[in-house]
PDB file of N, CA and C in Angstrom:
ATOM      1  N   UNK A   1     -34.034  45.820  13.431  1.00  0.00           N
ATOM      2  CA  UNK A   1     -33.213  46.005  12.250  1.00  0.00           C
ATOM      3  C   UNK A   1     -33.549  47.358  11.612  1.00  0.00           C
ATOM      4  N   UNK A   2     -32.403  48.233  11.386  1.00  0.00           N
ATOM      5  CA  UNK A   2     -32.685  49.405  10.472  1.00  0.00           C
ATOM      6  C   UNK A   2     -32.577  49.473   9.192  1.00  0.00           C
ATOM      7  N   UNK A   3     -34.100  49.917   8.988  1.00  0.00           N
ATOM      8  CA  UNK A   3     -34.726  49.780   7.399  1.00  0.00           C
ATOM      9  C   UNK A   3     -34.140  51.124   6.660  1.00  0.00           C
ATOM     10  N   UNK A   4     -33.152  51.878   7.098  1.00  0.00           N
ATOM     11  CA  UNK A   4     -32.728  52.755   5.999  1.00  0.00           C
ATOM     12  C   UNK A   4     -32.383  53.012   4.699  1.00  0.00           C
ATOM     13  N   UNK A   5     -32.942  53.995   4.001  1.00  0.00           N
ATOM     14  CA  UNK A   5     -32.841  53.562   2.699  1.00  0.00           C
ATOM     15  C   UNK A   5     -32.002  55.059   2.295  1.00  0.00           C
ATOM     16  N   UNK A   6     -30.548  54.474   1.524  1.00  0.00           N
ATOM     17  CA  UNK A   6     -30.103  55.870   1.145  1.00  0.00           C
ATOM     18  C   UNK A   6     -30.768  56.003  -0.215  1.00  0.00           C
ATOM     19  N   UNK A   7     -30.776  57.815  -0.327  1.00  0.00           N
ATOM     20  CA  UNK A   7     -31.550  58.349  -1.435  1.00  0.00           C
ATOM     21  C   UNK A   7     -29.954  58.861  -2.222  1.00  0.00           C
ATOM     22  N   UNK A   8     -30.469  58.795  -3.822  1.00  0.00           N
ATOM     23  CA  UNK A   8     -29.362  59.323  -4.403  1.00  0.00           C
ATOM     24  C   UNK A   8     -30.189  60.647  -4.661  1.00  0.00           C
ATOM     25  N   UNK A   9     -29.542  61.559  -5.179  1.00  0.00           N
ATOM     26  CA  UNK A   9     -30.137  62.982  -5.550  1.00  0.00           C
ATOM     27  C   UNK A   9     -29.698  63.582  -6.588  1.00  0.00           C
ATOM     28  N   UNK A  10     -30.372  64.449  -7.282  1.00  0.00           N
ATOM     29  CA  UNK A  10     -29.642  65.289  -8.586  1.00  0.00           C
ATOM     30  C   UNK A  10     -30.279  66.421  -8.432  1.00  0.00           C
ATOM     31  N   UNK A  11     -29.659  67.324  -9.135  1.00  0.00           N
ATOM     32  CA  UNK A  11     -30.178  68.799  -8.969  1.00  0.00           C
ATOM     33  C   UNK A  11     -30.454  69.006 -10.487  1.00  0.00           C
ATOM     34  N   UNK A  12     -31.691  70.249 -10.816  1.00  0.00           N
ATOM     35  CA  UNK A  12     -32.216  70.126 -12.060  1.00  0.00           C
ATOM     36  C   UNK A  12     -32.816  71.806 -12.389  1.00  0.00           C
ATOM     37  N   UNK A  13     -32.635  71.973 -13.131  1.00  0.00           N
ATOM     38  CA  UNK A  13     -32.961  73.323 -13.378  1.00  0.00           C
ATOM     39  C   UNK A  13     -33.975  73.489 -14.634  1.00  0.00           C
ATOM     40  N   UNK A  14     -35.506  73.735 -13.942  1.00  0.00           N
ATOM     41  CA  UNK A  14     -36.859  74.016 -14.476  1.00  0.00           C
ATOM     42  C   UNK A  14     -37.322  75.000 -14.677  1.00  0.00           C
ATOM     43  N   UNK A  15     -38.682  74.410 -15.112  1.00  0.00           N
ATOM     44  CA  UNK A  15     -39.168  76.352 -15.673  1.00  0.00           C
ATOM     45  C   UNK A  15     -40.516  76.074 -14.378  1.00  0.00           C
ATOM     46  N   UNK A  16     -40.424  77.082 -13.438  1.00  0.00           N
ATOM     47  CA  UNK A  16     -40.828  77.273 -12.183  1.00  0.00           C
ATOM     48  C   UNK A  16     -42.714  76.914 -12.480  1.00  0.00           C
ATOM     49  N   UNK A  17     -43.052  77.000 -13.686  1.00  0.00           N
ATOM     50  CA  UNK A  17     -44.437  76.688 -13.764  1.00  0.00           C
ATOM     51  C   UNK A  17     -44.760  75.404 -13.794  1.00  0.00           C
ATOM     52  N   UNK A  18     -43.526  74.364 -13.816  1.00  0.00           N
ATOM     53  CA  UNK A  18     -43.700  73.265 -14.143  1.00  0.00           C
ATOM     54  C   UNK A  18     -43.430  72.539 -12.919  1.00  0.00           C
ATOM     55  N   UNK A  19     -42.740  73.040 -11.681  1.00  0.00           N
ATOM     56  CA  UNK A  19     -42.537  72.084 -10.360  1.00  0.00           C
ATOM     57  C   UNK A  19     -44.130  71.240  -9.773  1.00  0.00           C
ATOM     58  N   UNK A  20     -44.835  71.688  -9.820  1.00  0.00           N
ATOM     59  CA  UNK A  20     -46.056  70.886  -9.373  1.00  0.00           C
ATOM     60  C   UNK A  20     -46.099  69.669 -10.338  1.00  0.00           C
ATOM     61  N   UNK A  21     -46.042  70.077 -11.529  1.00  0.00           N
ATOM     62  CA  UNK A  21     -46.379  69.048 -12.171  1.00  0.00           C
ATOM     63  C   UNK A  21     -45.360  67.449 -12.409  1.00  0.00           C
ATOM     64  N   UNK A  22     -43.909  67.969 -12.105  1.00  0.00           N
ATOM     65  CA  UNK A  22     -43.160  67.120 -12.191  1.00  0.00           C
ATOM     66  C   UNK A  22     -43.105  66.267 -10.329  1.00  0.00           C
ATOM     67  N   UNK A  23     -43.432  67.486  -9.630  1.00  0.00           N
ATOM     68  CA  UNK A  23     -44.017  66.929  -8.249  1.00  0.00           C
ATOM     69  C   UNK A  23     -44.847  65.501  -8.676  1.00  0.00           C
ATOM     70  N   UNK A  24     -46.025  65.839  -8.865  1.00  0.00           N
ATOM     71  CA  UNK A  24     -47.271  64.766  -9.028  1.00  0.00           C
ATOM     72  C   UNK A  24     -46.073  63.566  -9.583  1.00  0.00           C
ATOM     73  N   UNK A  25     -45.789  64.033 -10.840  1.00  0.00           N
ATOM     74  CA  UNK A  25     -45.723  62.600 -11.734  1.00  0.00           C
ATOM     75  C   UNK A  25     -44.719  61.941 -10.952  1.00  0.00           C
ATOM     76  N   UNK A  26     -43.839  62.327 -10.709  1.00  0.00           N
ATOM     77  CA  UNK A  26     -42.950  61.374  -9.419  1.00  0.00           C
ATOM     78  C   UNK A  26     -43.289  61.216  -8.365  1.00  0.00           C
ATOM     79  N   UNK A  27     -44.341  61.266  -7.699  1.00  0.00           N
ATOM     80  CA  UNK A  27     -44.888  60.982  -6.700  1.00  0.00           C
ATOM     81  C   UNK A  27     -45.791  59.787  -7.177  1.00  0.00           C
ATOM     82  N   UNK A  28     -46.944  60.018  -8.335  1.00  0.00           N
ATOM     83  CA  UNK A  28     -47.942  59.198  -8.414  1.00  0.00           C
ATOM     84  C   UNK A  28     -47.488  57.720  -9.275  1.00  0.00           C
ATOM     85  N   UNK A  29     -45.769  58.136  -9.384  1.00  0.00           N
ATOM     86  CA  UNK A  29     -45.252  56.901  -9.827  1.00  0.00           C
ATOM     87  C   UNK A  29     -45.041  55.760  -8.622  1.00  0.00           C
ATOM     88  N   UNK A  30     -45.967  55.689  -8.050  1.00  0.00           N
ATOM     89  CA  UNK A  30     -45.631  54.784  -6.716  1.00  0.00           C
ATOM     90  C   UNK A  30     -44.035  55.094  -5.919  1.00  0.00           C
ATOM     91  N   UNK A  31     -44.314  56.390  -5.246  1.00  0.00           N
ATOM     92  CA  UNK A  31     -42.819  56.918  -4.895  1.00  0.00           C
ATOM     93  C   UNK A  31     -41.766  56.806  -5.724  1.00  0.00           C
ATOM     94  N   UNK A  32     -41.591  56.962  -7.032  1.00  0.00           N
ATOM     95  CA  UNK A  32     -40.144  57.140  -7.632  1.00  0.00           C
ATOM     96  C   UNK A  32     -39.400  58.061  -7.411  1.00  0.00           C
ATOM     97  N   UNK A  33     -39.676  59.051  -6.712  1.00  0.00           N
ATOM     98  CA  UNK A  33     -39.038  59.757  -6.401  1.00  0.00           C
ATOM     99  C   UNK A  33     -39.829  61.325  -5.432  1.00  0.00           C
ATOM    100  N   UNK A  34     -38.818  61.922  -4.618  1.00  0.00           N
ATOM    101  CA  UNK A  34     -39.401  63.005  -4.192  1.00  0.00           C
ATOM    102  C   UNK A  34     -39.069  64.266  -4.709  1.00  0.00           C
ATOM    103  N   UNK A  35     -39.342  65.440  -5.157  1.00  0.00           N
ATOM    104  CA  UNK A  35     -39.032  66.763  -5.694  1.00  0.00           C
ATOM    105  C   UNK A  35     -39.047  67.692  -4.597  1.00  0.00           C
ATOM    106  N   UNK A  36     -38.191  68.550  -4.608  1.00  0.00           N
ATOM    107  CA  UNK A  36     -37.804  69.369  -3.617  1.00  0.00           C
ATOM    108  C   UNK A  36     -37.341  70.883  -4.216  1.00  0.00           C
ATOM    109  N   UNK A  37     -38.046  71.967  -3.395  1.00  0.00           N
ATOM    110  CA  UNK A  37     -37.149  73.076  -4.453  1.00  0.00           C
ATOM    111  C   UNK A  37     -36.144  73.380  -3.333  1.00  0.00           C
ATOM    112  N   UNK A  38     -34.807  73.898  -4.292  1.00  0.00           N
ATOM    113  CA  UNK A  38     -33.838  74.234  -3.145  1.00  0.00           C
ATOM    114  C   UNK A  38     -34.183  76.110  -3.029  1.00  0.00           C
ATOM    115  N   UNK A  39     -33.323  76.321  -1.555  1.00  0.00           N
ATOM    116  CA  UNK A  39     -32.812  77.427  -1.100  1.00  0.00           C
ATOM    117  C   UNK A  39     -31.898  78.768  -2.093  1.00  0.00           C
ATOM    118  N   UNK A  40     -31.339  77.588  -3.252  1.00  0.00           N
ATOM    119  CA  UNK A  40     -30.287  78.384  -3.683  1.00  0.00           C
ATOM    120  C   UNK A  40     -31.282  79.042  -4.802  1.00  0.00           C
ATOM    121  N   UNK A  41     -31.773  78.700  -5.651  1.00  0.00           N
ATOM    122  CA  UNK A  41     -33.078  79.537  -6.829  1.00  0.00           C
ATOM    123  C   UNK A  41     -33.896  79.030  -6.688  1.00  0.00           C
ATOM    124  N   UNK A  42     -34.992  79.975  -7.398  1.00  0.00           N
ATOM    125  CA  UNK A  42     -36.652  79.209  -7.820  1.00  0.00           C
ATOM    126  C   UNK A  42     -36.794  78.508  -8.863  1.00  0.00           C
ATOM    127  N   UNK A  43     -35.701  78.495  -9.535  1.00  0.00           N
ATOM    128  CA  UNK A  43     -35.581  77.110 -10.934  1.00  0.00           C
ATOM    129  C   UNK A  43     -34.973  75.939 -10.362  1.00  0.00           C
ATOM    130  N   UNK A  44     -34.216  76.114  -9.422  1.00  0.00           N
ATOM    131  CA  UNK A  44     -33.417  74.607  -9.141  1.00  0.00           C
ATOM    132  C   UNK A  44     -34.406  74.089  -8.173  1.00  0.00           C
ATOM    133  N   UNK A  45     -34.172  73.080  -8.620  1.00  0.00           N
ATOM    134  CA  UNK A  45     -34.724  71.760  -7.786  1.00  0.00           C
ATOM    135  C   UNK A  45     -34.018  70.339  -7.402  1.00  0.00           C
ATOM    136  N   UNK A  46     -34.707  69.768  -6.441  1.00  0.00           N
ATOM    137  CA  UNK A  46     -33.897  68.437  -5.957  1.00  0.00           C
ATOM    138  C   UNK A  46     -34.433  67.673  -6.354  1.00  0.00           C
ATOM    139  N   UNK A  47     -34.407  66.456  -6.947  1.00  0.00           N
ATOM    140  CA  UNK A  47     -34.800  64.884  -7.115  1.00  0.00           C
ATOM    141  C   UNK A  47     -33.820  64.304  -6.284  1.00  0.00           C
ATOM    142  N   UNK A  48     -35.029  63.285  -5.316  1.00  0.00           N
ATOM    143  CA  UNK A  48     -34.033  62.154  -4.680  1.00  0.00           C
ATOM    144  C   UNK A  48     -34.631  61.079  -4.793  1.00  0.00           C
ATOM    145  N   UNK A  49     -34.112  60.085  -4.946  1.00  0.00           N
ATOM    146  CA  UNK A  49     -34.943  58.881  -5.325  1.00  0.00           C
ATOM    147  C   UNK A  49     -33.949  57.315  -4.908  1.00  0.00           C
ATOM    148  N   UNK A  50     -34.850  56.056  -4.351  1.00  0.00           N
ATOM    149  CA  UNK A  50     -33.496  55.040  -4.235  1.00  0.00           C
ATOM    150  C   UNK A  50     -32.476  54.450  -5.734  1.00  0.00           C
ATOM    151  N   UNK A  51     -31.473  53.882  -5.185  1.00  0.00           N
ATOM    152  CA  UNK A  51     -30.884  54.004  -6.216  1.00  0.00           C
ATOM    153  C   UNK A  51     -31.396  52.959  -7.528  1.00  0.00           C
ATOM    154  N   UNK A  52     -31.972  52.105  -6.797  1.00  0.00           N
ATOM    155  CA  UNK A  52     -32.673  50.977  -7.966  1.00  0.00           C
ATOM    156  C   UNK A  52     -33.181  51.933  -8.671  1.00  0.00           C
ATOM    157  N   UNK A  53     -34.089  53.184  -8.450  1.00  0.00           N
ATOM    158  CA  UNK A  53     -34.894  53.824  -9.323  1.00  0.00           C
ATOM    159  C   UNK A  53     -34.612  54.582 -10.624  1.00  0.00           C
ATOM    160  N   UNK A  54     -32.935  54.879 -10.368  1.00  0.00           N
ATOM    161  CA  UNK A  54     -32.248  55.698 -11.075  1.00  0.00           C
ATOM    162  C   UNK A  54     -32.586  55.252 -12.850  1.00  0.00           C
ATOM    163  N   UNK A  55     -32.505  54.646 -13.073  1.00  0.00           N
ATOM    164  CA  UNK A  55     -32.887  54.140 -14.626  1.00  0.00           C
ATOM    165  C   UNK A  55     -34.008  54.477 -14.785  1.00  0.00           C
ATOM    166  N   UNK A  56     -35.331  54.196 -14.171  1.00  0.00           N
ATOM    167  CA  UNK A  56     -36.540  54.559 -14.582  1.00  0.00           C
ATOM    168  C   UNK A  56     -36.960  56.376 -14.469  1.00  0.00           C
ATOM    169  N   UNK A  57     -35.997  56.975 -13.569  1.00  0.00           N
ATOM    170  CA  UNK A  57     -36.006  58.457 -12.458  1.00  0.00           C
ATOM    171  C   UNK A  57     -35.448  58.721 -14.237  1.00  0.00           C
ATOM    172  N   UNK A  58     -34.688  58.989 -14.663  1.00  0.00           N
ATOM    173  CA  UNK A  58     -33.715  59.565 -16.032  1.00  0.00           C
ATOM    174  C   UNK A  58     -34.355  58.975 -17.134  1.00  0.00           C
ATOM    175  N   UNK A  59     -35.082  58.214 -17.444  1.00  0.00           N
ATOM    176  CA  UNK A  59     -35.445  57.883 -18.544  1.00  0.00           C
ATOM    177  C   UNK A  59     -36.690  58.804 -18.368  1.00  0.00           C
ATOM    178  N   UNK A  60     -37.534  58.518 -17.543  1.00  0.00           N
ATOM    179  CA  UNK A  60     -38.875  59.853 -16.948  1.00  0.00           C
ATOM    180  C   UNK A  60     -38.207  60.996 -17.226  1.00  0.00           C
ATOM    181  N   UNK A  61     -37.209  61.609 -16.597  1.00  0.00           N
ATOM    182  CA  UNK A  61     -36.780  63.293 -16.468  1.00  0.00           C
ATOM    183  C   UNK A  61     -36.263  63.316 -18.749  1.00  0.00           C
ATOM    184  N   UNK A  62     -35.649  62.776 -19.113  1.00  0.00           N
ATOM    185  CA  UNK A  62     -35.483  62.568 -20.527  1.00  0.00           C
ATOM    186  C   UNK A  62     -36.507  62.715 -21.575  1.00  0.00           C
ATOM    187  N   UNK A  63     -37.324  61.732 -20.857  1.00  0.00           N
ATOM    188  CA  UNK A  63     -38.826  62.025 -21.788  1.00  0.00           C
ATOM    189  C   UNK A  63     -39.317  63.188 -21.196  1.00  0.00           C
ATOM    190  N   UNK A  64     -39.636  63.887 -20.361  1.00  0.00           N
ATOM    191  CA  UNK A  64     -40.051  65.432 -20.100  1.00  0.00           C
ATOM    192  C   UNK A  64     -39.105  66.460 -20.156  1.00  0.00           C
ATOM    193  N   UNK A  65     -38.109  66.233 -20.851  1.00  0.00           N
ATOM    194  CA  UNK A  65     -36.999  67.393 -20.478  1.00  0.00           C
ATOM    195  C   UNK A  65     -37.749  68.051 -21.523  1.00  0.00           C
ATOM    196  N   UNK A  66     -38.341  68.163 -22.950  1.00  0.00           N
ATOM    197  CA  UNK A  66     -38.131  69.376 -23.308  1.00  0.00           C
ATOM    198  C   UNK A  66     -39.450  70.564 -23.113  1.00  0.00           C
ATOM    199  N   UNK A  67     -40.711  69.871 -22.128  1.00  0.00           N
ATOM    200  CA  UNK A  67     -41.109  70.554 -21.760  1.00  0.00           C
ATOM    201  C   UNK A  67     -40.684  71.487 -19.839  1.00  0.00           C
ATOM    202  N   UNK A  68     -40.074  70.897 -19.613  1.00  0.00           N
ATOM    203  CA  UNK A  68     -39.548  71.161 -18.323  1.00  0.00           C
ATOM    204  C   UNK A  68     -38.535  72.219 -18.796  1.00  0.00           C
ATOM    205  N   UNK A  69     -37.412  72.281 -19.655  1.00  0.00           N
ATOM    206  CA  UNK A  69     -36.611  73.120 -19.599  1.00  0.00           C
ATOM    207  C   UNK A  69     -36.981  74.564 -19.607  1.00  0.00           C
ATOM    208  N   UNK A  70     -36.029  75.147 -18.651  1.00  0.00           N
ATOM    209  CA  UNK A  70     -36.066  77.213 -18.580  1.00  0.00           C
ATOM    210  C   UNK A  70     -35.443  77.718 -19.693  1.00  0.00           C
ATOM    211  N   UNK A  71     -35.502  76.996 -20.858  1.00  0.00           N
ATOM    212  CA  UNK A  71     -34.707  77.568 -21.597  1.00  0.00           C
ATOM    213  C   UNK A  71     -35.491  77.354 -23.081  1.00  0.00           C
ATOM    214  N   UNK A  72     -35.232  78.841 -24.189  1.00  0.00           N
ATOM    215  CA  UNK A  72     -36.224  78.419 -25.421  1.00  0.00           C
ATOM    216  C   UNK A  72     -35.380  77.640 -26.446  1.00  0.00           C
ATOM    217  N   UNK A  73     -35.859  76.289 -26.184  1.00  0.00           N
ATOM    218  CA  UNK A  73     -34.963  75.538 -27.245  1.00  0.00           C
ATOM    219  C   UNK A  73     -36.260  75.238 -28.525  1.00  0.00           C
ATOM    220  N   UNK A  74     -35.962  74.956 -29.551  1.00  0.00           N
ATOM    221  CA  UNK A  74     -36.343  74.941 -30.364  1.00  0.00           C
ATOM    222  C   UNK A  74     -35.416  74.007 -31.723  1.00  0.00           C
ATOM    223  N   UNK A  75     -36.329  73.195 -32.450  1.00  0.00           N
ATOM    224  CA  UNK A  75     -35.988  71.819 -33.149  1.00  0.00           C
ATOM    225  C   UNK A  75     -35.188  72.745 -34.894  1.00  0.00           C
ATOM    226  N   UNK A  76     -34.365  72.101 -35.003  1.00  0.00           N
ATOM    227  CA  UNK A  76     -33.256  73.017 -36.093  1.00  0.00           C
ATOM    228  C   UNK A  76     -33.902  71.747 -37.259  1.00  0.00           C
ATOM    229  N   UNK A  77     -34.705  72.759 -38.756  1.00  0.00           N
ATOM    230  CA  UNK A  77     -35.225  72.180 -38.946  1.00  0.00           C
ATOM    231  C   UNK A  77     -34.359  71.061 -40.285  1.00  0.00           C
ATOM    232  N   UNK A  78     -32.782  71.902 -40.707  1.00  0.00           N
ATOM    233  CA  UNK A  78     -32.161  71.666 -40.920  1.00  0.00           C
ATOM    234  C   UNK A  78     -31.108  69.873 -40.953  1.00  0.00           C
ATOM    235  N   UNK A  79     -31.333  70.194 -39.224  1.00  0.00           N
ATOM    236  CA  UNK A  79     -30.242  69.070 -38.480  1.00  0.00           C
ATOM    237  C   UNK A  79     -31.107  68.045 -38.134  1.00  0.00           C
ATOM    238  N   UNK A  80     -32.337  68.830 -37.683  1.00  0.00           N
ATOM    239  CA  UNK A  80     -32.937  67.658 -36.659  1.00  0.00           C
ATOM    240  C   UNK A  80     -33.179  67.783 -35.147  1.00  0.00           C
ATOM    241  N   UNK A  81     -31.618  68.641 -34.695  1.00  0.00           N
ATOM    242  CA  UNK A  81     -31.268  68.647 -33.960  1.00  0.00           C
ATOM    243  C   UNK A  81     -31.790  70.130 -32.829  1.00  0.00           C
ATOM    244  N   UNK A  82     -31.935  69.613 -31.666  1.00  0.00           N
ATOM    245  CA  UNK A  82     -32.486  70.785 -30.628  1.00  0.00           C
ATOM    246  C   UNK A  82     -31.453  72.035 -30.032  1.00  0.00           C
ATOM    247  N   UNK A  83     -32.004  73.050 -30.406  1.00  0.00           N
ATOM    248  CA  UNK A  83     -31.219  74.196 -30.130  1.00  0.00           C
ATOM    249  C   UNK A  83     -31.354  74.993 -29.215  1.00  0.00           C
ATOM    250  N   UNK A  84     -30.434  75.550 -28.424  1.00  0.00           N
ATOM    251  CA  UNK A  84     -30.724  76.034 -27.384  1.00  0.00           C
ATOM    252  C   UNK A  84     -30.275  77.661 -27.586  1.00  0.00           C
ATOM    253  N   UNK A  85     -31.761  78.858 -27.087  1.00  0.00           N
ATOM    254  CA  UNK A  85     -31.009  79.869 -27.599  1.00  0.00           C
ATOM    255  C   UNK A  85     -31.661  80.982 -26.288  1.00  0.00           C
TER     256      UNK A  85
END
């Protein structure tokens, strides 16, 4: 019987000092997922992960997005709200 497992994937755009580290933590999540850098830049990257994982894979990438992002966002102290500049 073939045990194949399709992977879903997303593409993600990081700040290149941070791929190891988002490596580990999806890895040492008992395989939640694998990280991959692509061909096309040194900021993009691949997440692939099964699809059961997808809820726990986005709630993880959510809670680290605002240190992961390539971009200087910064909290508007006004709104509340995160700005991207």
């Amino acid at each position: 019987m073939d045990k194949t497992i399709n992977l879903e994937c997303v593409f993600l755009k990081i700040r290149t000092d941070k791929f190891y580290f988002l490596k580990f933590i999806l890895e040492a999540y008992d395989g939640l997922g694998i990280l991959s850098s692509s061909n096309i830049s040194k900021d993009l990257v691949r997440v692939r992960f099964p699809a059961e994982n997808r809820r726990d894979v986005f709630n993880l990438l959510s809670s680290l997005a605002i240190s992961l992002n390539p971009y200087n966002v910064t909290r508007s102290s006004e709104t509340g709200k995160n700005i991207c500049r």
